[in-house]
C-alpha atoms as a PDB file:
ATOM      1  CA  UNK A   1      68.802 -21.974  33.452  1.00  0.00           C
ATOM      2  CA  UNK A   2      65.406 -23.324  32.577  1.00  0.00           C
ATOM      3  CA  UNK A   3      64.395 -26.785  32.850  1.00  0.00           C
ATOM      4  CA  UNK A   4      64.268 -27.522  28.585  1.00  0.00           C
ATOM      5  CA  UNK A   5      66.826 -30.399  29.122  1.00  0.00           C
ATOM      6  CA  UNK A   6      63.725 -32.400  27.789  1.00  0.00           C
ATOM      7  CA  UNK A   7      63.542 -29.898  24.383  1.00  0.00           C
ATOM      8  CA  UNK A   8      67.397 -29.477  23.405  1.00  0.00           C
ATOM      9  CA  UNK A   9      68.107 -30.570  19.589  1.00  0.00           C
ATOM     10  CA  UNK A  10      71.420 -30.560  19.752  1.00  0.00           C
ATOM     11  CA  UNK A  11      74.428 -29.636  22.084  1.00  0.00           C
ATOM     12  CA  UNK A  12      77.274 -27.327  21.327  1.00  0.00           C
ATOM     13  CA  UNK A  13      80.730 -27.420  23.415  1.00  0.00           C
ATOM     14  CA  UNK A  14      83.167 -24.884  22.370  1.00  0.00           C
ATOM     15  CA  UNK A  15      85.536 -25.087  25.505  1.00  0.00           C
ATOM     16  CA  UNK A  16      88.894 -24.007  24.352  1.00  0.00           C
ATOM     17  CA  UNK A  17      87.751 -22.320  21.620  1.00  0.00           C
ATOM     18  CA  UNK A  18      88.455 -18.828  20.849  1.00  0.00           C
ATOM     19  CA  UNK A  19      86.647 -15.834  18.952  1.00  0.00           C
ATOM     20  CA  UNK A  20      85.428 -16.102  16.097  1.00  0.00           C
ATOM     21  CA  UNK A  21      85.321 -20.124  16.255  1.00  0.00           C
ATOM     22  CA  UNK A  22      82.409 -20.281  18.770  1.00  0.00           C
ATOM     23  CA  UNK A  23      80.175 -17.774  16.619  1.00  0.00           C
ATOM     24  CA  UNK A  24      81.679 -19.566  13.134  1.00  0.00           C
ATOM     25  CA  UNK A  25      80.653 -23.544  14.694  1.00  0.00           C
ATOM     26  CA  UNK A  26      77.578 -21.559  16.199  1.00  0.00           C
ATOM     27  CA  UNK A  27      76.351 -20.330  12.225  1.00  0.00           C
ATOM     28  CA  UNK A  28      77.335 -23.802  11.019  1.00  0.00           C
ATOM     29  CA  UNK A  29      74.962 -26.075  13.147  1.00  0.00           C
ATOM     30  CA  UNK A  30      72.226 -23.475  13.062  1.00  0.00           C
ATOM     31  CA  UNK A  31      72.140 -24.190   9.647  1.00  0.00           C
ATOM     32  CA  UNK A  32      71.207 -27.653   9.884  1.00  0.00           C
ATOM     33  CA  UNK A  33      68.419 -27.234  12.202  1.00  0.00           C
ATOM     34  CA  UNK A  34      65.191 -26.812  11.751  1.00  0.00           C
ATOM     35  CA  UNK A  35      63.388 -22.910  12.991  1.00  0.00           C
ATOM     36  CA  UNK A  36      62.098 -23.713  16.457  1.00  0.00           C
ATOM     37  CA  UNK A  37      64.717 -26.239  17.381  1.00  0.00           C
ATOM     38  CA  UNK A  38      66.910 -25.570  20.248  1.00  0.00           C
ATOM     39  CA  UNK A  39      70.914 -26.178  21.194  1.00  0.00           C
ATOM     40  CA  UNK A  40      72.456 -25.565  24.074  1.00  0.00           C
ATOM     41  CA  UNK A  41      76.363 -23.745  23.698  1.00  0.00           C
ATOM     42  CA  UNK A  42      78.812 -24.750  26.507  1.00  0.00           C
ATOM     43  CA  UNK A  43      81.637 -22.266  26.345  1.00  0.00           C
ATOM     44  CA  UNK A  44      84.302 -20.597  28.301  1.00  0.00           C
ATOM     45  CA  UNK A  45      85.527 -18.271  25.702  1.00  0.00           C
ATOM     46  CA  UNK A  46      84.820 -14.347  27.677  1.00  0.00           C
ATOM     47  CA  UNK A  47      83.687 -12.809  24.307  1.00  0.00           C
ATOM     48  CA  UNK A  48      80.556 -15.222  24.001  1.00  0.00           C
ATOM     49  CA  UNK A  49      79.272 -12.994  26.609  1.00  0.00           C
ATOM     50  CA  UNK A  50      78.614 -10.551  23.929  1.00  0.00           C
ATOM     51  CA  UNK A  51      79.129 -12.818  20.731  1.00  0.00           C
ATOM     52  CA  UNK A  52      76.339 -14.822  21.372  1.00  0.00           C
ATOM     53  CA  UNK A  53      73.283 -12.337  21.980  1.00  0.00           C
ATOM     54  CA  UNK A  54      74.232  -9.872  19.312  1.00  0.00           C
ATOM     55  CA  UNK A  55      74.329 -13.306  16.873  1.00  0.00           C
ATOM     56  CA  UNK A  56      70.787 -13.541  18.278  1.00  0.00           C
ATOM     57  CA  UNK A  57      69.949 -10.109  17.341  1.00  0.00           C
ATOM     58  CA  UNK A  58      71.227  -9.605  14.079  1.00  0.00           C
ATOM     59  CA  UNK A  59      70.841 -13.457  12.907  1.00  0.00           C
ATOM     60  CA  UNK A  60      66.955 -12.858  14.205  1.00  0.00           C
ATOM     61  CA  UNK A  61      67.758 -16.014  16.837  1.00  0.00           C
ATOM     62  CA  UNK A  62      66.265 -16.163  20.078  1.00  0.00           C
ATOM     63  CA  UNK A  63      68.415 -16.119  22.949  1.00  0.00           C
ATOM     64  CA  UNK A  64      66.409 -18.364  25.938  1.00  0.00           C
ATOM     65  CA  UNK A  65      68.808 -17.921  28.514  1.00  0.00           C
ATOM     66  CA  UNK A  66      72.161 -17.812  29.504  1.00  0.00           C
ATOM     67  CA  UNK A  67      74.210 -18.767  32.226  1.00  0.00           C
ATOM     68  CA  UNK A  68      77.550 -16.704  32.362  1.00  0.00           C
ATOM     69  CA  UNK A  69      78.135 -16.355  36.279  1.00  0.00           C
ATOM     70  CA  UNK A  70      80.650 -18.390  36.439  1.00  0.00           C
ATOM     71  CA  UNK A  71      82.724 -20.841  33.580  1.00  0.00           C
ATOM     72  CA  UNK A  72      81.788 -23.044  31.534  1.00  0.00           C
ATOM     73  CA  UNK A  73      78.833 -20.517  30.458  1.00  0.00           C
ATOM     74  CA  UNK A  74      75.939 -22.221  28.981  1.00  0.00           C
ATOM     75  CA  UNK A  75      73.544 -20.537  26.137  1.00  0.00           C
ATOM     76  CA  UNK A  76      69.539 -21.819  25.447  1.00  0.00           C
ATOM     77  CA  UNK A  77      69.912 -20.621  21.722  1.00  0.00           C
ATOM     78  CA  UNK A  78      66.060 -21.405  19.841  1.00  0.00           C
ATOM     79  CA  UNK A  79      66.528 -21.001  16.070  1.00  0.00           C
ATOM     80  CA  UNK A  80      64.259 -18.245  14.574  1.00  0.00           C
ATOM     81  CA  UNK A  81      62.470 -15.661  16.616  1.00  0.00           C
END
């Protein structure tokens, strides 16, 4: 995971949570930021695996990296491309 500890807008923990809800609280505090700002996604939730880039792709989101090795997976999510 890069070092952007120093650059994260806001932080996302969707332990426990289960598709859709990651992607659905995911869309809801993109909203509220502004394009360039970044949140990092704790989650545990297997599907996010997937989820969570193709959000990126087809929500034109940048995915910065991801961390799914072992759980809790963490996401570097950068609004806007």
């Amino acid at each position: 995971m890069h070092n952007l500890s120093m650059y994260i807008n806001q932080n996302l923990n969707t332990l426990g949570l289960r598709c859709p809800e990651p992607i659905m609280m995911i869309r809801k505090i993109i909203r509220n930021m502004n394009n360039g700002d970044i949140v990092l996604i704790t989650a545990d939730d297997p599907s996010t695996i997937y989820d969570i880039p193709n959000f990126c792709y087809f929500m034109e989101h940048t995915l910065l990296d991801k961390k799914i090795d072992i759980i809790p997976y963490y996401y570097l999510l950068k609004k806007g491309i």
